[in-house]
C-alpha atoms as a PDB file:
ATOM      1  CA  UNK A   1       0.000   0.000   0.000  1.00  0.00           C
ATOM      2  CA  UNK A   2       1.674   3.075  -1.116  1.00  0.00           C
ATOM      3  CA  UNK A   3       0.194   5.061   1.723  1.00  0.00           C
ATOM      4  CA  UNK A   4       2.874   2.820   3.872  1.00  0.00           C
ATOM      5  CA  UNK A   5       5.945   4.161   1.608  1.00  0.00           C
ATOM      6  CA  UNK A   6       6.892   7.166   4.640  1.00  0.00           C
ATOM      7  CA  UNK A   7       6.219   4.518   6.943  1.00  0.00           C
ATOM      8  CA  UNK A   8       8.249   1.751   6.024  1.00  0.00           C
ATOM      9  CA  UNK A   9      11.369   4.192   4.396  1.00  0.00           C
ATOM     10  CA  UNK A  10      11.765   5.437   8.489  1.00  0.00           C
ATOM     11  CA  UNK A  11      13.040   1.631   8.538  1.00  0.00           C
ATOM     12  CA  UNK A  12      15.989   2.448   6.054  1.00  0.00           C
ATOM     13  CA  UNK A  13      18.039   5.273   7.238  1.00  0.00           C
ATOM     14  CA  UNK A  14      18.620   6.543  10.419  1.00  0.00           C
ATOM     15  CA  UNK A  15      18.317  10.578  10.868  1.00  0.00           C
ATOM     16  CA  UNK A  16      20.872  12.637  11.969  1.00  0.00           C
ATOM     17  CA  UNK A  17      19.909  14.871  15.180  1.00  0.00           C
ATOM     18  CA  UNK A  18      21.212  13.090  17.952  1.00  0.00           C
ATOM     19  CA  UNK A  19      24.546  15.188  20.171  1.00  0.00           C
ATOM     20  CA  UNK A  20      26.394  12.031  19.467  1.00  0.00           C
ATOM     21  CA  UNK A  21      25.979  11.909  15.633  1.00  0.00           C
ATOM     22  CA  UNK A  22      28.871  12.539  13.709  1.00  0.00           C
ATOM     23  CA  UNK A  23      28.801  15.490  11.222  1.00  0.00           C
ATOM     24  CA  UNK A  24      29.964  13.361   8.183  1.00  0.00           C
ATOM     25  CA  UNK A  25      26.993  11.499   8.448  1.00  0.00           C
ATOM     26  CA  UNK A  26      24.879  14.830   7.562  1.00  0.00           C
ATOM     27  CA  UNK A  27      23.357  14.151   3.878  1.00  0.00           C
ATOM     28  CA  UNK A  28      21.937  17.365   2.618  1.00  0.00           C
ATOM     29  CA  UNK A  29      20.109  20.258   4.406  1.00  0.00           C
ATOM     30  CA  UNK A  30      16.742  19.694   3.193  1.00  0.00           C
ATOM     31  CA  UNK A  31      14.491  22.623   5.204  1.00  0.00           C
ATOM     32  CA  UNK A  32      14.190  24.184   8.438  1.00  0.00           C
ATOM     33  CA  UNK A  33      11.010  23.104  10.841  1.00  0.00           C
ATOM     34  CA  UNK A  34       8.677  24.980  11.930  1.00  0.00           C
ATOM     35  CA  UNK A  35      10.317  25.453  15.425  1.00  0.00           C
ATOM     36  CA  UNK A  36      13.525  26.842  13.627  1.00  0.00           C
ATOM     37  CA  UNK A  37      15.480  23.600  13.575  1.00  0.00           C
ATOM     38  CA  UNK A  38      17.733  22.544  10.244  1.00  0.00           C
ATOM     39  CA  UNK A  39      16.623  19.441   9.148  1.00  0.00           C
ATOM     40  CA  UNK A  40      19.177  16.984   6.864  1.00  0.00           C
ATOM     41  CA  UNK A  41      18.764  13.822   4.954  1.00  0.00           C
ATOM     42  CA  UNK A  42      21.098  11.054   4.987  1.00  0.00           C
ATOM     43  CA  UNK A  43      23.507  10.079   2.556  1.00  0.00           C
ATOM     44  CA  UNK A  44      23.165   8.132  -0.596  1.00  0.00           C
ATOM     45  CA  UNK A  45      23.609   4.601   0.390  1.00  0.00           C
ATOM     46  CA  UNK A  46      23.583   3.320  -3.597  1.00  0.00           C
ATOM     47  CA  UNK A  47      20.144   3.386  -3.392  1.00  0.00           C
ATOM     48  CA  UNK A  48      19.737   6.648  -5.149  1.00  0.00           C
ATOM     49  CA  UNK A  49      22.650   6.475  -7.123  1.00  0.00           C
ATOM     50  CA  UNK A  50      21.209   2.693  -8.846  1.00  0.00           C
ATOM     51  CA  UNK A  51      17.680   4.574  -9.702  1.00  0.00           C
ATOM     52  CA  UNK A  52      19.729   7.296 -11.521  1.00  0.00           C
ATOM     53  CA  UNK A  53      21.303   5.073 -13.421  1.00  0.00           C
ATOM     54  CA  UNK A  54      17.870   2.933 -14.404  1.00  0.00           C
ATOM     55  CA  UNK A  55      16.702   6.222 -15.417  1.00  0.00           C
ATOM     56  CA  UNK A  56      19.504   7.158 -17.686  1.00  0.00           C
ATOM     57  CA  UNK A  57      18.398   4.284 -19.683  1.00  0.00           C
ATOM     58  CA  UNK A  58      15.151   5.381 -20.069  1.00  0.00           C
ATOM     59  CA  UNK A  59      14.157   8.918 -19.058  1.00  0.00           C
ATOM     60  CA  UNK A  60      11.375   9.513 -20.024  1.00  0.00           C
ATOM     61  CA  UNK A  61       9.918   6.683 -18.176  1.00  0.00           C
ATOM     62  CA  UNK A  62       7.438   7.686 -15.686  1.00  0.00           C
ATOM     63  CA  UNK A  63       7.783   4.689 -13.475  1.00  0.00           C
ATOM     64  CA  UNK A  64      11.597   5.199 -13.421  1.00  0.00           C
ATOM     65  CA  UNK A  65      10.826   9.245 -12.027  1.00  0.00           C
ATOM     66  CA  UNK A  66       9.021   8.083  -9.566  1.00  0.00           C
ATOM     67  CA  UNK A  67      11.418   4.772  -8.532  1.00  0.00           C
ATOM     68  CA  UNK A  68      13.971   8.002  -8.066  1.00  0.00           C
ATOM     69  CA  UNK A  69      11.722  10.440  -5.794  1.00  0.00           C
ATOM     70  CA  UNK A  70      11.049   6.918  -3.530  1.00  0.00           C
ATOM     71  CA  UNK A  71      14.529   6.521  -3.384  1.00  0.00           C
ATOM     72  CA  UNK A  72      15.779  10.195  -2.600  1.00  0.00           C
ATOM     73  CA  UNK A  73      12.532  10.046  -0.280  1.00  0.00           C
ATOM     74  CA  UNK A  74      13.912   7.195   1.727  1.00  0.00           C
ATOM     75  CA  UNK A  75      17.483   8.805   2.705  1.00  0.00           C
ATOM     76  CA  UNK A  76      15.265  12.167   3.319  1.00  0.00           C
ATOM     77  CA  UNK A  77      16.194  13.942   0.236  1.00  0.00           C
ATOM     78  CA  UNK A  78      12.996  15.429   0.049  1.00  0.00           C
ATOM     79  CA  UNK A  79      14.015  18.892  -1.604  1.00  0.00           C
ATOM     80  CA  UNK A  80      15.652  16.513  -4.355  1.00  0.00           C
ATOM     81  CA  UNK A  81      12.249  14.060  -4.629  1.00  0.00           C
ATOM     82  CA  UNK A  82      10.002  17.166  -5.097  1.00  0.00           C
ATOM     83  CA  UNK A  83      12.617  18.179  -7.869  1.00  0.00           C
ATOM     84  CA  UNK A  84      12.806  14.486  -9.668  1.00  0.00           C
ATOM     85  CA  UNK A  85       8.564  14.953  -9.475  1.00  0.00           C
ATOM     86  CA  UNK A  86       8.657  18.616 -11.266  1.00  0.00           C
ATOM     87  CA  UNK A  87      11.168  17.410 -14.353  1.00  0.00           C
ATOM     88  CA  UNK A  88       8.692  14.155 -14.216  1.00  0.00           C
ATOM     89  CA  UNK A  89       5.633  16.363 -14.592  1.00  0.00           C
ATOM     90  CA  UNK A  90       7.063  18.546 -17.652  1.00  0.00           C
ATOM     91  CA  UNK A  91       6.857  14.677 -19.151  1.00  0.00           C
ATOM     92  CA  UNK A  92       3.377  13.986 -18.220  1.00  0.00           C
ATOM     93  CA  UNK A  93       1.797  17.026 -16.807  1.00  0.00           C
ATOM     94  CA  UNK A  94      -1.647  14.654 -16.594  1.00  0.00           C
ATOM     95  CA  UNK A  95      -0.078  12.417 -14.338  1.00  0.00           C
ATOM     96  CA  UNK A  96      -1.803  11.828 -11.491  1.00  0.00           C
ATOM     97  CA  UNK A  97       0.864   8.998  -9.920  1.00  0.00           C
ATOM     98  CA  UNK A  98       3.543  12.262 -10.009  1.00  0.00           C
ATOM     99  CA  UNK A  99       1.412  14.784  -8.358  1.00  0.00           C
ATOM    100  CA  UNK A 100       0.744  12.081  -5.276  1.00  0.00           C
ATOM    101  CA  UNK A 101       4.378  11.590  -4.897  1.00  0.00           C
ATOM    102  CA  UNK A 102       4.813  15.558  -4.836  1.00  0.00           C
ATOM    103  CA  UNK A 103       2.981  16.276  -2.506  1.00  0.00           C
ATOM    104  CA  UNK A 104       3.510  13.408  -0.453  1.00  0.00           C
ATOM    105  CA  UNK A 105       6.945  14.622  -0.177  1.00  0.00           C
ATOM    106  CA  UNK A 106       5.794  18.642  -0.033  1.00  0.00           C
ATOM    107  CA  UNK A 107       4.444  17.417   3.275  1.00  0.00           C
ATOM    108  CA  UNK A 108       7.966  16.563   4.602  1.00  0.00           C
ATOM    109  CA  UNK A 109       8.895  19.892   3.534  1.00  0.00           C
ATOM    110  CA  UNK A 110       6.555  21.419   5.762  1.00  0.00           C
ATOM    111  CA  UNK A 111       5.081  22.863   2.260  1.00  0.00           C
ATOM    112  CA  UNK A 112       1.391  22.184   3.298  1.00  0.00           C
ATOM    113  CA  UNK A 113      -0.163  24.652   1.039  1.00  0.00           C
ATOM    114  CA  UNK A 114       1.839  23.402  -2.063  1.00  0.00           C
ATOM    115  CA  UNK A 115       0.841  19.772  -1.146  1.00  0.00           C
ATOM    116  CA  UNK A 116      -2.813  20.400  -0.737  1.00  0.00           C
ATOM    117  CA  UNK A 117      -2.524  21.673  -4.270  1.00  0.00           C
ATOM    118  CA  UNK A 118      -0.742  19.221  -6.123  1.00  0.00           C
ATOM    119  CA  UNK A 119      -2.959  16.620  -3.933  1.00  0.00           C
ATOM    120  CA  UNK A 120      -6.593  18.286  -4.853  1.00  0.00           C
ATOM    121  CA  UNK A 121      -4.910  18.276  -8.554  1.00  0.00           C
ATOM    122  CA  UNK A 122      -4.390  14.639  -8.403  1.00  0.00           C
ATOM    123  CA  UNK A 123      -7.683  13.634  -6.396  1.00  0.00           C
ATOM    124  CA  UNK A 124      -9.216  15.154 -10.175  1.00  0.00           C
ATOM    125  CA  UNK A 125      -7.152  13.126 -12.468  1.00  0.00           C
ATOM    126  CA  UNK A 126      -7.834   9.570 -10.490  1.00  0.00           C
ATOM    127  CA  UNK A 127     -10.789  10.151  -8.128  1.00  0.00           C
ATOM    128  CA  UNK A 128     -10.356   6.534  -7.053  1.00  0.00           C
ATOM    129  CA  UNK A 129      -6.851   6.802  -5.442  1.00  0.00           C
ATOM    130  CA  UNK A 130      -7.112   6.410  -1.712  1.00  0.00           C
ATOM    131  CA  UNK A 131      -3.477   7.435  -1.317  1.00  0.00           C
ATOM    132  CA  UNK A 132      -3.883  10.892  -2.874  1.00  0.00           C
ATOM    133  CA  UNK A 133      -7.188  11.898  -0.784  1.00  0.00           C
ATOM    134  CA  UNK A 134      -5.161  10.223   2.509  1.00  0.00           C
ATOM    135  CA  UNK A 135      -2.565  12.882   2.252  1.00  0.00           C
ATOM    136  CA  UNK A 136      -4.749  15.359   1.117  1.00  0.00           C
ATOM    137  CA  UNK A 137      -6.280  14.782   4.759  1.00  0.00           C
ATOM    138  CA  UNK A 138      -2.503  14.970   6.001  1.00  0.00           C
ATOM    139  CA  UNK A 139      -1.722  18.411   3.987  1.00  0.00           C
ATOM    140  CA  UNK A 140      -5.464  19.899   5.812  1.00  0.00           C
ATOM    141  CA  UNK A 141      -5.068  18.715   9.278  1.00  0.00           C
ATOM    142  CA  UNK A 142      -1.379  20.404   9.361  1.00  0.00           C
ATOM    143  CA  UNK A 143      -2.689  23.326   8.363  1.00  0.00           C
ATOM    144  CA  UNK A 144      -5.491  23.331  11.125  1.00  0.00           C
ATOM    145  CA  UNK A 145      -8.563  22.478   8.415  1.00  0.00           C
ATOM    146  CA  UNK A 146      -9.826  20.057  10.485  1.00  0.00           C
ATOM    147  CA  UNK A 147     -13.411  19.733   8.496  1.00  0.00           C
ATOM    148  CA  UNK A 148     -12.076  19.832   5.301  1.00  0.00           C
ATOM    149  CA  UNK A 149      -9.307  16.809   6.392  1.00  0.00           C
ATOM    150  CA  UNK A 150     -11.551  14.820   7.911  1.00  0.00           C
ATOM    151  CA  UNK A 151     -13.828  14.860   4.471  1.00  0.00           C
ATOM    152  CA  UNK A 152     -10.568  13.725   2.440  1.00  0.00           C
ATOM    153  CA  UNK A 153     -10.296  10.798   5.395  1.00  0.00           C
ATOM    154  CA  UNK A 154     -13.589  10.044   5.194  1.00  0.00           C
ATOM    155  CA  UNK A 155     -13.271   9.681   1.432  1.00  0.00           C
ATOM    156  CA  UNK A 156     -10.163   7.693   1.656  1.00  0.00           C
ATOM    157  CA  UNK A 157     -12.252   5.385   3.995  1.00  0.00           C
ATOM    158  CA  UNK A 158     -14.740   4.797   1.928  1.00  0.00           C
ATOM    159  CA  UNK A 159     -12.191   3.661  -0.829  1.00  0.00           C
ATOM    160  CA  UNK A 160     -10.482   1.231   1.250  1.00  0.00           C
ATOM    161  CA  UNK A 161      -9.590  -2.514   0.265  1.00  0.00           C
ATOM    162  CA  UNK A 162      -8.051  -3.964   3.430  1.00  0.00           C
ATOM    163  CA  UNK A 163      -7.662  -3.990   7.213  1.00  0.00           C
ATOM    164  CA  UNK A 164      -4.416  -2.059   6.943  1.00  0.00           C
ATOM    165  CA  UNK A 165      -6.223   1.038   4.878  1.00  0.00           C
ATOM    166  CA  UNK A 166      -9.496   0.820   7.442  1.00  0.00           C
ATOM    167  CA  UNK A 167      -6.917   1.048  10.658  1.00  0.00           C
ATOM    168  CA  UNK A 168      -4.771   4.487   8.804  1.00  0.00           C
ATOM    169  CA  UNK A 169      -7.729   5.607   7.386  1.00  0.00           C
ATOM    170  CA  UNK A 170      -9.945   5.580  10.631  1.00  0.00           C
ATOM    171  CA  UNK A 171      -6.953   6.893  13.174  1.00  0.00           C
ATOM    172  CA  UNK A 172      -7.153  10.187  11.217  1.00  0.00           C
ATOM    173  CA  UNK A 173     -10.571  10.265  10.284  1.00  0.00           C
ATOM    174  CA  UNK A 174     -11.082  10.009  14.167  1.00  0.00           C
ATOM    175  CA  UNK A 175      -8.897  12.652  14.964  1.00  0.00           C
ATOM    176  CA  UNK A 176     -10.009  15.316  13.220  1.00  0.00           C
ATOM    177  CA  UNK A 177     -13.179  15.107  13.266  1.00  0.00           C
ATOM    178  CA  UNK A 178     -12.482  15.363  17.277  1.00  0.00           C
ATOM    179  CA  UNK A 179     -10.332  18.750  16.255  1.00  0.00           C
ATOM    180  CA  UNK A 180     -13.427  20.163  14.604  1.00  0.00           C
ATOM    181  CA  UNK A 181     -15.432  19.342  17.593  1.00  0.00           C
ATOM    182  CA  UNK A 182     -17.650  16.847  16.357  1.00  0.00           C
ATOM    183  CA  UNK A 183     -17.511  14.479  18.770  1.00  0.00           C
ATOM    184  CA  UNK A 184     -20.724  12.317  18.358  1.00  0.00           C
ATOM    185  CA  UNK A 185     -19.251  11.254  14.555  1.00  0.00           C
ATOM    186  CA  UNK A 186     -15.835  10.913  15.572  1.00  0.00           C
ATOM    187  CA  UNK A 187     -17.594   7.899  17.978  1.00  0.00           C
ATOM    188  CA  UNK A 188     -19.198   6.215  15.352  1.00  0.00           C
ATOM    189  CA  UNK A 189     -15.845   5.934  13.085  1.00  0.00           C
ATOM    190  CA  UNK A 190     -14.702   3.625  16.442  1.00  0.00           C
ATOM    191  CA  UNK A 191     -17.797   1.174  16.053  1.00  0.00           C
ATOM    192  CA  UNK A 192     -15.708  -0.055  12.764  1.00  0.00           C
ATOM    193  CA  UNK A 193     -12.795  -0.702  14.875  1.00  0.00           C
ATOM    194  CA  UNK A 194     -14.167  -4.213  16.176  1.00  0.00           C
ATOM    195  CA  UNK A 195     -11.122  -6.803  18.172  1.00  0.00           C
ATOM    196  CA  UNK A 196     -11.531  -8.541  15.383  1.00  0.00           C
ATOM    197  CA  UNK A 197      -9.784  -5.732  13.188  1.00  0.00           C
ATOM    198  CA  UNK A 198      -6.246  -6.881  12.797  1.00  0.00           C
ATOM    199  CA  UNK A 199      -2.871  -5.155  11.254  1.00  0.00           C
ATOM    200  CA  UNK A 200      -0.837  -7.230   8.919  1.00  0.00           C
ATOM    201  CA  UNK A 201       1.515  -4.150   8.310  1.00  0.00           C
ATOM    202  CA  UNK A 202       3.810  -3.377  11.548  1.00  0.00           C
ATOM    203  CA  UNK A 203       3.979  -0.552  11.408  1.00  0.00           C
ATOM    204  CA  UNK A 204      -0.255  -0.110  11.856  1.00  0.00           C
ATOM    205  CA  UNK A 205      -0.126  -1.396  15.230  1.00  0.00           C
ATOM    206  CA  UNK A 206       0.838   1.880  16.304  1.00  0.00           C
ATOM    207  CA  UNK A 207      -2.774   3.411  15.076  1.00  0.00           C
ATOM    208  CA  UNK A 208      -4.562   0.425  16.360  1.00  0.00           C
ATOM    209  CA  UNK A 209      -3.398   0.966  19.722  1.00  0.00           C
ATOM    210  CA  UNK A 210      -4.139   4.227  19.509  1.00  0.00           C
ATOM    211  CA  UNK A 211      -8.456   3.348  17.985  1.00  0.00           C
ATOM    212  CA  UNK A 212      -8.301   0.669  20.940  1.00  0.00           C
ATOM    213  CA  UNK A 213      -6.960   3.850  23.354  1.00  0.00           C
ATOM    214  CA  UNK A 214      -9.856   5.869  22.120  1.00  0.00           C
ATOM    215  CA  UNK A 215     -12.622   3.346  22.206  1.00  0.00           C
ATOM    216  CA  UNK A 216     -11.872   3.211  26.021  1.00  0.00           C
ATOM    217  CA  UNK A 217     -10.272  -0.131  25.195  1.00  0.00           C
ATOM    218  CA  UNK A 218      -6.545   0.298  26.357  1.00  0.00           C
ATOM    219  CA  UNK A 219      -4.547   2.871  28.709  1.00  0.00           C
ATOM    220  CA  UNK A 220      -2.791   5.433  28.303  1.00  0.00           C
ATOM    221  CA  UNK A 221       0.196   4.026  30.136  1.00  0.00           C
ATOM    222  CA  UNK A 222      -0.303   0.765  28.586  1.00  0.00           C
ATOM    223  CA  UNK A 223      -0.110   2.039  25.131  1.00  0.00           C
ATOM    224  CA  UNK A 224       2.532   4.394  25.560  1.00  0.00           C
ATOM    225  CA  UNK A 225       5.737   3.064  24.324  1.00  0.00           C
ATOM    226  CA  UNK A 226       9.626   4.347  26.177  1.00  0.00           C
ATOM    227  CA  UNK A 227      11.374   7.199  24.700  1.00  0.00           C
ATOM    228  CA  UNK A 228      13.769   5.395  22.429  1.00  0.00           C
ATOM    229  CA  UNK A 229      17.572   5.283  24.222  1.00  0.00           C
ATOM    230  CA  UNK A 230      19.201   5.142  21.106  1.00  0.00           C
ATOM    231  CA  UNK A 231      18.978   7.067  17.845  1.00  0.00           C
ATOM    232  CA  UNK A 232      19.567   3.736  16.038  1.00  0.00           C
ATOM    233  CA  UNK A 233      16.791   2.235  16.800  1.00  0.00           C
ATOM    234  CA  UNK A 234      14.324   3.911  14.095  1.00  0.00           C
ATOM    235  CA  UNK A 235      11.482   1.464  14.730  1.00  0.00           C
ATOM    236  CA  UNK A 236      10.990   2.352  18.466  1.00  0.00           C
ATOM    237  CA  UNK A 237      10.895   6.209  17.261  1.00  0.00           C
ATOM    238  CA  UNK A 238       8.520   5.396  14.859  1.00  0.00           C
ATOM    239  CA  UNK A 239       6.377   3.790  17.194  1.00  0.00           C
ATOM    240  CA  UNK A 240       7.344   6.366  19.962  1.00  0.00           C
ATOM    241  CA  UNK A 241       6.514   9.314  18.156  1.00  0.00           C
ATOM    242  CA  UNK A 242       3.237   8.097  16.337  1.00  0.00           C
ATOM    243  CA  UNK A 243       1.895   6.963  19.990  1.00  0.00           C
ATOM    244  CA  UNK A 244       3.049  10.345  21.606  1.00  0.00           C
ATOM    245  CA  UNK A 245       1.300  12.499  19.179  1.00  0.00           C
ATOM    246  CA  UNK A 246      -1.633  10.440  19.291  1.00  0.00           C
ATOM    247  CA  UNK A 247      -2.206  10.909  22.825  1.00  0.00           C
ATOM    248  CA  UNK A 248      -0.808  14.099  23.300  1.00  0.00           C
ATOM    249  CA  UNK A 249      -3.500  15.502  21.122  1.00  0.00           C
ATOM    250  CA  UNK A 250      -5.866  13.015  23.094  1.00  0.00           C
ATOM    251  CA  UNK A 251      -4.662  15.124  25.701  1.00  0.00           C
ATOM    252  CA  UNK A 252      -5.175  18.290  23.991  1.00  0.00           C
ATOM    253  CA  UNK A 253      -9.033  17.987  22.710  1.00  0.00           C
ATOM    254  CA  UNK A 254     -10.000  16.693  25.973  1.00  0.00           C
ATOM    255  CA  UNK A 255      -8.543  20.087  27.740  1.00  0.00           C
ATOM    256  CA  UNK A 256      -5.115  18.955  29.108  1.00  0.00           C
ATOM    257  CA  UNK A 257      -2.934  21.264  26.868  1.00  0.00           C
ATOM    258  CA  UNK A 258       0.093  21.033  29.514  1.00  0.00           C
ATOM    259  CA  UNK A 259       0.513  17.432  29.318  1.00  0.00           C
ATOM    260  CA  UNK A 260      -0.124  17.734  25.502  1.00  0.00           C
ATOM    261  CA  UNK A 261       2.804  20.318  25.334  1.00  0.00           C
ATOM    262  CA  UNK A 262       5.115  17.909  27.371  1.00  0.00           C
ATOM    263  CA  UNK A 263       4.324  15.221  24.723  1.00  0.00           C
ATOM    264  CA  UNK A 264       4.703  16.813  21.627  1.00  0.00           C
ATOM    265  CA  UNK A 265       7.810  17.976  23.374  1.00  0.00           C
ATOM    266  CA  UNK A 266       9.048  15.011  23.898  1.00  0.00           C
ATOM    267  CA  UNK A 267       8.247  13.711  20.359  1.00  0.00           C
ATOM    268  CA  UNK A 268      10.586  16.467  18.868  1.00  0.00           C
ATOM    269  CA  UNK A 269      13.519  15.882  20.248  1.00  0.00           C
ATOM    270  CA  UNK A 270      13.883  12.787  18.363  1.00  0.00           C
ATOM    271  CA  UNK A 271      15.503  12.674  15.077  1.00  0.00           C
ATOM    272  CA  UNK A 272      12.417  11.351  12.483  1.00  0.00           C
ATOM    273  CA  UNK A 273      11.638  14.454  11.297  1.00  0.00           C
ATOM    274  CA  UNK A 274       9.724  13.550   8.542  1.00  0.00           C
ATOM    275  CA  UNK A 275       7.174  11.310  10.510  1.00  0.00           C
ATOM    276  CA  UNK A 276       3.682  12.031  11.016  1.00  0.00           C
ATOM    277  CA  UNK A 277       3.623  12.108  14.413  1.00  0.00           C
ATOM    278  CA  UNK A 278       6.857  14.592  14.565  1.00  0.00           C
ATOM    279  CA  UNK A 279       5.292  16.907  11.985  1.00  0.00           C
ATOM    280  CA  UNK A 280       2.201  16.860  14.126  1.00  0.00           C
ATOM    281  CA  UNK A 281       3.773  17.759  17.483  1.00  0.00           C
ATOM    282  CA  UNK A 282       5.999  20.278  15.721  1.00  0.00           C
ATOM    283  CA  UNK A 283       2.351  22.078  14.118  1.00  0.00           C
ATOM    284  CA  UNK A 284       1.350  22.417  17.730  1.00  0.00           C
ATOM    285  CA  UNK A 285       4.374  23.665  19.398  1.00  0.00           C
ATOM    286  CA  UNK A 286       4.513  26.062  16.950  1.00  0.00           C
ATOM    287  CA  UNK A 287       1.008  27.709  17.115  1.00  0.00           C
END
């Protein structure tokens, strides 16, 4: 499922940020965040380097531009993704596969505005791509839209295939429609979530735990994962951050803003700048 592509590239590289990482390791500065940090890729690791060369054999292939923005996106070259998307779309200004992976990427950035457009642009061209309306949800909630994200949710919902898609779908469907204050339909999204709804991606469990922590069905503290003690271990931030954020705004729609501060806190100290759940804490910090 292409909506697990940010997901699953956290596995890949590790993110410079920690005191003890060694400058050399810095790939390229790709922005700042919102709270005035620089934020840097890692370096190439071949990965990028083999997808050039594929498409130097063929470069006008679409599928080869966007097997190059995937691989730029997974060391964090996000400034250079967005770029291999652009020269794609003076190709094949139509397509629809190009303007996803823009935006998905635009998000990273921080470039909300630029992302909702290239993401409302592709939502036209193939109505029937959950993918594109899912981060069109992403590109609204960031930007405080609340309404408007939880309609591209909701439609992203509606389009899903699997287990995997209902679980990602619902977690932010949920979530903003308890940011716009509509609290009665953010309740019946949960009635979906059954115990018989299972992941079969990893990385999901996170947002089940979460739909089970809002249903009532699971603690706080039980949920919660540790702080990760190392910055190698990019799974446990994953996890840790994506939890965090989750019930830090928990914390923050229900009226505890303090302990939702301390979370989101927490959450961006860590060094996976491009996850949801960083992005997310960083939006509130900074408003």
């Amino acid at each position: 499922m292409k909506v697990l592509i940010l997901a699953i590239a956290l596995s890949s590289a590790l993110l410079p940020g920690s005191a003890g990482f060694r400058e050399e390791a810095l790939g390229p500065l790709e922005t700042t965040s919102l709270l005035g940090q620089q934020l840097h890729a890692s370096p190439d690791d071949g990965t990028i380097a083999a997808a050039q060369q594929k498409l130097a054999t063929d470069p006008n292939n679409v599928q080869l531009i966007l097997a190059l923005s995937r691989a730029q996106a997974s060391r964090r070259q996000y400034k250079e993704a967005v770029a291999a998307c652009t020269a794609g779309l003076k190709l094949a200004p139509d397509s629809a596969d190009l303007l996803l992976e823009r935006g998905h990427r635009e998000l990273g950035l921080r470039e909300f505005t630029t992302a909702q457009a290239d993401l409302e642009r592709a939502a036209k061209l193939n109505p029937k791509q959950l993918e594109t309306f899912y981060h069109l949800g992403l590109a609204n909630y960031f930007q405080g839209k609340f309404t408007t994200a939880a309609e591209s949710f909701r439609t992203a919902l509606n389009l899903a295939q699997n287990s995997d898609s209902v679980i990602d779908c619902s977690n932010w469907l949920y979530v903003s429609l308890r940011r716009a204050g509509n609290k009665t339909e953010a309740a019946q999204v949960l009635t979906r979530i059954t115990p018989d709804v299972q992941n079969k991606e990893p990385h999901l469990a996170f947002y089940l735990k979460l739909l089970h922590f809002y249903r009532g069905a699971a603690s706080e503290k039980a949920i919660l994962p540790p702080k990760p003690s190392s910055p190698d271990d990019v799974e446990a931030e994953l996890a840790f951050d994506t939890v965090s954020y989750g019930v830090g705004n928990w914390r923050l729609y229900n009226g505890d803003r303090q302990t939702a501060r301390d979370l989101f806190r927490q959450v961006v100290t860590g060094h996976a700048w491009n996850s949801w759940g960083f992005i997310g804490s960083e939006v509130e910090l900074s408003r």
